[in-house]
PDB file of N, CA and C in Angstrom:
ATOM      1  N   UNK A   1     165.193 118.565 220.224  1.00  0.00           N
ATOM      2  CA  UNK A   1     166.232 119.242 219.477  1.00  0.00           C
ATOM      3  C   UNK A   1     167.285 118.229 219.041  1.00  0.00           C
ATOM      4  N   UNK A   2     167.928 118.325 217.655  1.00  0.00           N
ATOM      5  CA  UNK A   2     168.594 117.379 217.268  1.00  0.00           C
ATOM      6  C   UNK A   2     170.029 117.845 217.414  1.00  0.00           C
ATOM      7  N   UNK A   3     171.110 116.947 217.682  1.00  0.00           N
ATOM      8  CA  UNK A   3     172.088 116.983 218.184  1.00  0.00           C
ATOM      9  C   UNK A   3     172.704 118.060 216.674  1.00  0.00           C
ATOM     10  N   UNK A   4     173.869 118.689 217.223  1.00  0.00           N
ATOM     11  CA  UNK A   4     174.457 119.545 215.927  1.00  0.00           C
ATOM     12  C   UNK A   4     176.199 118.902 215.997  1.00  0.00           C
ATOM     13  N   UNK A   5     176.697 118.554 215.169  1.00  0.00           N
ATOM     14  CA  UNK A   5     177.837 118.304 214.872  1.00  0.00           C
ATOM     15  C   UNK A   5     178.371 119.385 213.939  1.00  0.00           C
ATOM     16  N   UNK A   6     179.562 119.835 214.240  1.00  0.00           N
ATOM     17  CA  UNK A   6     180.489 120.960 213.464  1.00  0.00           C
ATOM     18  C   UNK A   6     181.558 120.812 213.401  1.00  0.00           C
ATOM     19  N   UNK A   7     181.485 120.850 212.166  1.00  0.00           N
ATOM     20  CA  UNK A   7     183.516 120.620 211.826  1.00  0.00           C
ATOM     21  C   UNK A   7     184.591 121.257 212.544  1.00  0.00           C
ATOM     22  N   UNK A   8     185.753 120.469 212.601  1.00  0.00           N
ATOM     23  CA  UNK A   8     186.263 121.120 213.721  1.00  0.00           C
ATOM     24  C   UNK A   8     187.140 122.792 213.425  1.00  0.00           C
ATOM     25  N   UNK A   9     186.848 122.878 211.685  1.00  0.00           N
ATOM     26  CA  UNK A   9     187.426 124.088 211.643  1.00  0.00           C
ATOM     27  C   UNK A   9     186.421 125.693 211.851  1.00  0.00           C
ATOM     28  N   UNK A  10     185.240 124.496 211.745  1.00  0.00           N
ATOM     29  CA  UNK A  10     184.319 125.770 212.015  1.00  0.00           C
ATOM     30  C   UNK A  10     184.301 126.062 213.753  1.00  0.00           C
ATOM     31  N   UNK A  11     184.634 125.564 214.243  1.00  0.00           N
ATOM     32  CA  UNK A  11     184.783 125.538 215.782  1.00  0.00           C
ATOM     33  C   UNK A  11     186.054 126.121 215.844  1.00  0.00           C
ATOM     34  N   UNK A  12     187.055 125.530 215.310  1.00  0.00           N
ATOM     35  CA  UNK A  12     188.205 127.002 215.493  1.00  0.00           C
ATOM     36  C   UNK A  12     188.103 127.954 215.241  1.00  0.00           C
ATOM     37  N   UNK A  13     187.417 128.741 214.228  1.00  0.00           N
ATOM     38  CA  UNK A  13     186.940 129.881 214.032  1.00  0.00           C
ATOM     39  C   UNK A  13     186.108 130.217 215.044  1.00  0.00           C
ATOM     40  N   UNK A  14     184.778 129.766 215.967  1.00  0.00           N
ATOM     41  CA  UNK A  14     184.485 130.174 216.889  1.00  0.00           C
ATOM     42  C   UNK A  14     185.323 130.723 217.795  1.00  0.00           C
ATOM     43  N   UNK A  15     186.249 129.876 218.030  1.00  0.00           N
ATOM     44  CA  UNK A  15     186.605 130.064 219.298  1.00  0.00           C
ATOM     45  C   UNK A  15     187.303 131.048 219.467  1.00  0.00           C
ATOM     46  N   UNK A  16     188.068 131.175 218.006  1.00  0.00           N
ATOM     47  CA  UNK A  16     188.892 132.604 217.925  1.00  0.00           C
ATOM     48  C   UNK A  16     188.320 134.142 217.696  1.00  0.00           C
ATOM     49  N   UNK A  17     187.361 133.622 217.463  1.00  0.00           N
ATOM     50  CA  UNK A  17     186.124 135.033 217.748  1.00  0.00           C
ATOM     51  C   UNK A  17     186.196 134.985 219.120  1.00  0.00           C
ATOM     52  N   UNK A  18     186.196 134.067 219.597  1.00  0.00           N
ATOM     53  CA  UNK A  18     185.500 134.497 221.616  1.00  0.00           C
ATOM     54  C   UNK A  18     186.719 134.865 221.950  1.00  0.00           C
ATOM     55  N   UNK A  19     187.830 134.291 221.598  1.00  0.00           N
ATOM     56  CA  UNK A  19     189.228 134.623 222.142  1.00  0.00           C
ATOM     57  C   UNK A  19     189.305 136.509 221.651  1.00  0.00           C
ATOM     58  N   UNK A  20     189.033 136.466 220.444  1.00  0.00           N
ATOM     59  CA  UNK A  20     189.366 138.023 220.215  1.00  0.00           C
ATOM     60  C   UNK A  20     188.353 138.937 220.571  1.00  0.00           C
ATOM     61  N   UNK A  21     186.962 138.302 220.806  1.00  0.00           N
ATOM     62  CA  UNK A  21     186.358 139.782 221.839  1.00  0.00           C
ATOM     63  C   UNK A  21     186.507 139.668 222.933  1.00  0.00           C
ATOM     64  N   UNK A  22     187.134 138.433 223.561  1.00  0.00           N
ATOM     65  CA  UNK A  22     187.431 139.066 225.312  1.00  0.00           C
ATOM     66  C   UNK A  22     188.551 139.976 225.281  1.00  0.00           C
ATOM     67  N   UNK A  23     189.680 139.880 224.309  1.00  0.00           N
ATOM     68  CA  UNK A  23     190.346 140.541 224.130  1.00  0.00           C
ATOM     69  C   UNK A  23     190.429 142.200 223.948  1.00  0.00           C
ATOM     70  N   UNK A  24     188.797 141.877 222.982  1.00  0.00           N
ATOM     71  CA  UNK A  24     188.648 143.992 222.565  1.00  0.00           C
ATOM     72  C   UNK A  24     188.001 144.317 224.095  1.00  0.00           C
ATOM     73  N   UNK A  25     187.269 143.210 224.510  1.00  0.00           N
ATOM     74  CA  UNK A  25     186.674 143.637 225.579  1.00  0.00           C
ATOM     75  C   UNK A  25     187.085 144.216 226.909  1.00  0.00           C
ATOM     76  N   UNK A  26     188.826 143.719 227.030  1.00  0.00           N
ATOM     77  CA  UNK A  26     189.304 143.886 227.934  1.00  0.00           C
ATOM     78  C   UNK A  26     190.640 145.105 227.606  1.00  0.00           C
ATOM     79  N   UNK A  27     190.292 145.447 226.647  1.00  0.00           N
ATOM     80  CA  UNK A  27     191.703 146.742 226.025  1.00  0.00           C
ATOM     81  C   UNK A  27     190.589 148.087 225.640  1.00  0.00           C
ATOM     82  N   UNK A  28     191.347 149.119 226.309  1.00  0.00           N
ATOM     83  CA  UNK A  28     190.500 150.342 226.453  1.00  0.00           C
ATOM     84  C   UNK A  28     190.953 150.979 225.463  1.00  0.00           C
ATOM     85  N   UNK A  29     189.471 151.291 224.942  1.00  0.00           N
ATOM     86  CA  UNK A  29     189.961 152.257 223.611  1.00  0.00           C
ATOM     87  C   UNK A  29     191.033 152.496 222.710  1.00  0.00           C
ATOM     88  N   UNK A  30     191.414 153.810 224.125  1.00  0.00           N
ATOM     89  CA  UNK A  30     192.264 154.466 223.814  1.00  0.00           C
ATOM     90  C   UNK A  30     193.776 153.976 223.375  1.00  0.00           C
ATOM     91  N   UNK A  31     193.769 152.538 223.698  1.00  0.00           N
ATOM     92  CA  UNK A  31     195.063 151.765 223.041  1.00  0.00           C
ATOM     93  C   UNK A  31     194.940 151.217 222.094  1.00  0.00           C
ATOM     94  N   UNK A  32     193.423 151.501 221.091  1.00  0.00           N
ATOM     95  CA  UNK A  32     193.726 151.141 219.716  1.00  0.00           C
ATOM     96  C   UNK A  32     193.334 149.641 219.437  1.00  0.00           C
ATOM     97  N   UNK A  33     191.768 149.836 218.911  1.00  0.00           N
ATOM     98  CA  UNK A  33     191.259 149.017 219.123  1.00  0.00           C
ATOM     99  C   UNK A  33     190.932 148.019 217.379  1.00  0.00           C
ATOM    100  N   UNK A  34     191.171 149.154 216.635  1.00  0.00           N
ATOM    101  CA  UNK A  34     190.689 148.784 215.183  1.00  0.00           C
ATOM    102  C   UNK A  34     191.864 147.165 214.403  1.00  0.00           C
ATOM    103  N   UNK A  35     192.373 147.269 214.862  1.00  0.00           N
ATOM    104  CA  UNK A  35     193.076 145.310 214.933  1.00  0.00           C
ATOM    105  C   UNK A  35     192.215 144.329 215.139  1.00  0.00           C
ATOM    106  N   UNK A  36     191.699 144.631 215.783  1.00  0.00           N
ATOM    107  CA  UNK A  36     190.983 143.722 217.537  1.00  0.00           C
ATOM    108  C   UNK A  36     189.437 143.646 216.150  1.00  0.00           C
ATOM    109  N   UNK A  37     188.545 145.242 215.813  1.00  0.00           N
ATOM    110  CA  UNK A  37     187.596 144.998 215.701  1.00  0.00           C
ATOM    111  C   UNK A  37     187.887 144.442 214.298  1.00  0.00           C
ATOM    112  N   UNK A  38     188.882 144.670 213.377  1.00  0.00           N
ATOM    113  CA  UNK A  38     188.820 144.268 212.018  1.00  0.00           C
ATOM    114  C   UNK A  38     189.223 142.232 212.050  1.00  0.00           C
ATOM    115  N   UNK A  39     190.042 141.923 212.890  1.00  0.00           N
ATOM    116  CA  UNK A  39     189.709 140.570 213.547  1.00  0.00           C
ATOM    117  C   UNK A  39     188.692 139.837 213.222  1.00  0.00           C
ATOM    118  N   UNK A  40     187.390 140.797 213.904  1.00  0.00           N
ATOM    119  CA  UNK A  40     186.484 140.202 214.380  1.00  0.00           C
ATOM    120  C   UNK A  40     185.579 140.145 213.545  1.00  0.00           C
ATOM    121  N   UNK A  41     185.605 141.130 212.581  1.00  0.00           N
ATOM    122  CA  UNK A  41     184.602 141.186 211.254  1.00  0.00           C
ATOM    123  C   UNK A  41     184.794 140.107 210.177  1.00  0.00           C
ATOM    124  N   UNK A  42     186.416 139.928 210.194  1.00  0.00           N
ATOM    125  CA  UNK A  42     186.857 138.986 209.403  1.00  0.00           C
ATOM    126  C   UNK A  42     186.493 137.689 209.593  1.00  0.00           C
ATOM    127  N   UNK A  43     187.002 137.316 211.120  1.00  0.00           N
ATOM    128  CA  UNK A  43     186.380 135.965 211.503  1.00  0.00           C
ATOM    129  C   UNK A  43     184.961 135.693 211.562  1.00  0.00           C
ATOM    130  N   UNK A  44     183.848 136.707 211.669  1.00  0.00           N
ATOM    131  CA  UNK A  44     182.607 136.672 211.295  1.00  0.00           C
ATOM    132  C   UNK A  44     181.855 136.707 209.694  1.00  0.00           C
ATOM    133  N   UNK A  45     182.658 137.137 209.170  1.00  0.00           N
ATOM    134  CA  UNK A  45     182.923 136.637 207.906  1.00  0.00           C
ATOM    135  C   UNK A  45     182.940 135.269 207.678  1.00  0.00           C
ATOM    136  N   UNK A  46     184.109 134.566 207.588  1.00  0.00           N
ATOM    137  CA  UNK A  46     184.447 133.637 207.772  1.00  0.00           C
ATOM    138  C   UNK A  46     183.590 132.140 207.690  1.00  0.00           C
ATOM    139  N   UNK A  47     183.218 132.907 209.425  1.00  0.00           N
ATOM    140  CA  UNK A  47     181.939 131.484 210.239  1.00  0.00           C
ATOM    141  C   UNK A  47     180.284 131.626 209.246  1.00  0.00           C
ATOM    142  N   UNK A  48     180.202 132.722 209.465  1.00  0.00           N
ATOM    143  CA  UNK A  48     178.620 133.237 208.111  1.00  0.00           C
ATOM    144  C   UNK A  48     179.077 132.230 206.573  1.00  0.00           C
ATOM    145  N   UNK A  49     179.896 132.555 206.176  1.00  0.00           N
ATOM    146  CA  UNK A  49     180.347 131.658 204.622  1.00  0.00           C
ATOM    147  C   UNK A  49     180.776 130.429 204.647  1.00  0.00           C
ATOM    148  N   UNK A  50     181.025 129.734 205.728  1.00  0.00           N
ATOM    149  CA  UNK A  50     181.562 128.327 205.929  1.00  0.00           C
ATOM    150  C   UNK A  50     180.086 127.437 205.136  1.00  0.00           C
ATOM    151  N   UNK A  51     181.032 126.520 204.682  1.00  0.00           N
ATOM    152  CA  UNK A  51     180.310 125.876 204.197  1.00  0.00           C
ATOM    153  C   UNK A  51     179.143 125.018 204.602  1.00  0.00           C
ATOM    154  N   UNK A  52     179.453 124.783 205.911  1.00  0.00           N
ATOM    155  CA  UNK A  52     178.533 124.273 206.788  1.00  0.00           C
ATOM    156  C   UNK A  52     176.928 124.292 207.005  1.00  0.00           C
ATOM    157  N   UNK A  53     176.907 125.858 206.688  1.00  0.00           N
ATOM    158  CA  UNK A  53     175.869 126.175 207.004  1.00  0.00           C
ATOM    159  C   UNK A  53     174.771 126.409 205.624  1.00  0.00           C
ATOM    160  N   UNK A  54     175.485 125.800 204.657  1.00  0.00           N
ATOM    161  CA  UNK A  54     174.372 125.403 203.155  1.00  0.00           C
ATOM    162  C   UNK A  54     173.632 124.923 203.508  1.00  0.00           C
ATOM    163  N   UNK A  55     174.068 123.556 204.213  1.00  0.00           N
ATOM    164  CA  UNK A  55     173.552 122.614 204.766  1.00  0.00           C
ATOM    165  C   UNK A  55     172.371 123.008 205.275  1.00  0.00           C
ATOM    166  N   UNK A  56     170.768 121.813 205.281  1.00  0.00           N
ATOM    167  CA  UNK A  56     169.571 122.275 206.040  1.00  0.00           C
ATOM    168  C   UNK A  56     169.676 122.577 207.212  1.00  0.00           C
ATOM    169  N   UNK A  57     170.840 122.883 208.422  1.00  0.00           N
ATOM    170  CA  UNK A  57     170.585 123.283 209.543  1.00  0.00           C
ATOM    171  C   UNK A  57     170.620 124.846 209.447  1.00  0.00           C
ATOM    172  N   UNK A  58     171.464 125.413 208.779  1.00  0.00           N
ATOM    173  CA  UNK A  58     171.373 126.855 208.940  1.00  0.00           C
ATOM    174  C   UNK A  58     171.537 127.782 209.799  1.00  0.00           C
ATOM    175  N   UNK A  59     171.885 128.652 209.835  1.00  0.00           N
ATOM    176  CA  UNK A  59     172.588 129.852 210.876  1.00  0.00           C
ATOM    177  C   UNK A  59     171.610 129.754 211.932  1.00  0.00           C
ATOM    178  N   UNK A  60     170.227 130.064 211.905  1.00  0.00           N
ATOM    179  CA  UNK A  60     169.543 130.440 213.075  1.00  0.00           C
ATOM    180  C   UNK A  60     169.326 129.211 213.838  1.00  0.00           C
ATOM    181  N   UNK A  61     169.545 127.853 213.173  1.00  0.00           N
ATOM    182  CA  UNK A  61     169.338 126.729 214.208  1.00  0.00           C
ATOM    183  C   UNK A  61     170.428 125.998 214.594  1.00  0.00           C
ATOM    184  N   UNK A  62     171.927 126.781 214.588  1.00  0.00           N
ATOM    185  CA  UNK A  62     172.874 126.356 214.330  1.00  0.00           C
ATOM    186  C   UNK A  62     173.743 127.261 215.052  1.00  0.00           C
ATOM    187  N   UNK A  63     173.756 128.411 215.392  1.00  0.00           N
ATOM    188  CA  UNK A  63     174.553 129.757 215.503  1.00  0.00           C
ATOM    189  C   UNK A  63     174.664 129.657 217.276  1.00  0.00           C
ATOM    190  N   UNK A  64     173.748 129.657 217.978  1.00  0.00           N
ATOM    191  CA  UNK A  64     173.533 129.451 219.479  1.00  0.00           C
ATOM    192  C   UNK A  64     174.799 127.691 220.105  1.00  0.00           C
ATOM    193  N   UNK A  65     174.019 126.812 219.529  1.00  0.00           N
ATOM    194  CA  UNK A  65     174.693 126.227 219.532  1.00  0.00           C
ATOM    195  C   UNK A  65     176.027 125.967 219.443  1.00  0.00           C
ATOM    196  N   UNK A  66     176.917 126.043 218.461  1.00  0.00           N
ATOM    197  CA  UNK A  66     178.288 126.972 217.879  1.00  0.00           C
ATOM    198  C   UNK A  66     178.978 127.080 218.708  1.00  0.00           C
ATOM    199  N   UNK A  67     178.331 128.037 219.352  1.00  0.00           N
ATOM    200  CA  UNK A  67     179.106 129.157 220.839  1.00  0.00           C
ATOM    201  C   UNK A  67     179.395 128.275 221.579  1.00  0.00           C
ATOM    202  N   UNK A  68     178.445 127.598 222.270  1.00  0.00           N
ATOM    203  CA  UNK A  68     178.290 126.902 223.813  1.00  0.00           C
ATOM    204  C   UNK A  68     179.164 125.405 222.999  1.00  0.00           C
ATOM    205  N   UNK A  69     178.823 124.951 221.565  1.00  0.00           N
ATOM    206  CA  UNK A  69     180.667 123.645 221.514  1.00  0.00           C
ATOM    207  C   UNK A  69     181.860 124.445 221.908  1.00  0.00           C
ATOM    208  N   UNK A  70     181.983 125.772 221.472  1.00  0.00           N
ATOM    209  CA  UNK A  70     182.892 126.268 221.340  1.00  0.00           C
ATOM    210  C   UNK A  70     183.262 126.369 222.615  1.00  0.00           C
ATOM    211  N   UNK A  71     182.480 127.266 223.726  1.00  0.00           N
ATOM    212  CA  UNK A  71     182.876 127.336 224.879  1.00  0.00           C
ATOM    213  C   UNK A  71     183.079 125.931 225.792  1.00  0.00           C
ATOM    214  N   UNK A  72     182.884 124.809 225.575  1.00  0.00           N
ATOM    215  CA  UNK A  72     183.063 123.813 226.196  1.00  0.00           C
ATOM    216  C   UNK A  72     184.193 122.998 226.164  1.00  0.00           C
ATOM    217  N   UNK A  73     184.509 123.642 224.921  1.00  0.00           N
ATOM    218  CA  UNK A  73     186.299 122.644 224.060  1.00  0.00           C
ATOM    219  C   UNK A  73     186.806 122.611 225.159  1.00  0.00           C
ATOM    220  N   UNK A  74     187.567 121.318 225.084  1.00  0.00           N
ATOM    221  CA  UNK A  74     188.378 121.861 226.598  1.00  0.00           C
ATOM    222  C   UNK A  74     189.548 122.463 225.732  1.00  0.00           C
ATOM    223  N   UNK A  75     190.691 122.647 226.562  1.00  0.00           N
ATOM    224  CA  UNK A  75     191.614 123.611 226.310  1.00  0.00           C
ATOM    225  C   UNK A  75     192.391 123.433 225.765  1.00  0.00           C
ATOM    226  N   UNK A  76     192.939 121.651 225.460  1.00  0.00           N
ATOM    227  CA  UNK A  76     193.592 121.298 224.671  1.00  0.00           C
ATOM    228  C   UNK A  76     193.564 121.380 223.166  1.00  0.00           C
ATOM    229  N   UNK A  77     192.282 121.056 223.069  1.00  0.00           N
ATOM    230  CA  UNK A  77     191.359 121.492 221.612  1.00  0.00           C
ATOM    231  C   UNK A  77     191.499 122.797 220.772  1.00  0.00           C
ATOM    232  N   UNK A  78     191.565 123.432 222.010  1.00  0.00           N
ATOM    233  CA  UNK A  78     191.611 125.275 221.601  1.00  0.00           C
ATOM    234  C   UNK A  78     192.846 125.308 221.134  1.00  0.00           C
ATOM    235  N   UNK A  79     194.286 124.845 222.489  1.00  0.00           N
ATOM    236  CA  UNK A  79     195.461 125.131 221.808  1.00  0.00           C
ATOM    237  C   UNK A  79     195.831 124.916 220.598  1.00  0.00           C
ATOM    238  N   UNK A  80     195.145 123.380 219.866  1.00  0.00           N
ATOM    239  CA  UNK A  80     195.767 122.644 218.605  1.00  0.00           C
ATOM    240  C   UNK A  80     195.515 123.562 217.711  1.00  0.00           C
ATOM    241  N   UNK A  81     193.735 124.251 218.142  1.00  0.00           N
ATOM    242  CA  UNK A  81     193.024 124.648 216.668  1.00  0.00           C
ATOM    243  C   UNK A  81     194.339 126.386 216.349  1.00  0.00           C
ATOM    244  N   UNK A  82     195.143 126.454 217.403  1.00  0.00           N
ATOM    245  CA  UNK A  82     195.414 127.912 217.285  1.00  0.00           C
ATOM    246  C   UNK A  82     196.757 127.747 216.902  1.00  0.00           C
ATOM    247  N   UNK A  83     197.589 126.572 216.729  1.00  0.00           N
ATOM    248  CA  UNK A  83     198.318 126.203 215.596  1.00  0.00           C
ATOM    249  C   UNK A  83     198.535 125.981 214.246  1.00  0.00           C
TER     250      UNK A  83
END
């Protein structure tokens, strides 16, 4: 498997997807959730249209991967990208 490099704005957008479904994940319903899910459609939006993925690697050999840079950023990384 060949190594995947991703820009670092497409990785801020990851991460702010994971940040905002632990978020829906952890707020019940009933306190109003349609923020949280319209968020999340948007930022999936977003990561799907980035330009990145014209490129011959492509969503399905590319998308798994994504996650697990994303989840590894350390934390400093995360804070900058959320400035």
């Amino acid at each position: 498997m060949r190594p995947f490099r991703f820009p670092e704005d497409l990785l801020a957008l990851q991460r702010a997807w994971l940040r905002t479904y632990a978020e829906l994940a952890e707020t019940p319903a009933a306190a109003g959730t349609t923020v949280l899910r319209r968020r999340l459609i948007t930022l999936s939006g977003h990561m799907h249209t980035h330009g990145y993925w014209s490129g011959p690697a492509g969503w399905r050999a590319g998308g798994v991967e994504l996650r697990r840079a994303a989840r590894s950023t350390p934390a400093t990384a995360e804070r900058e990208a959320s400035t």
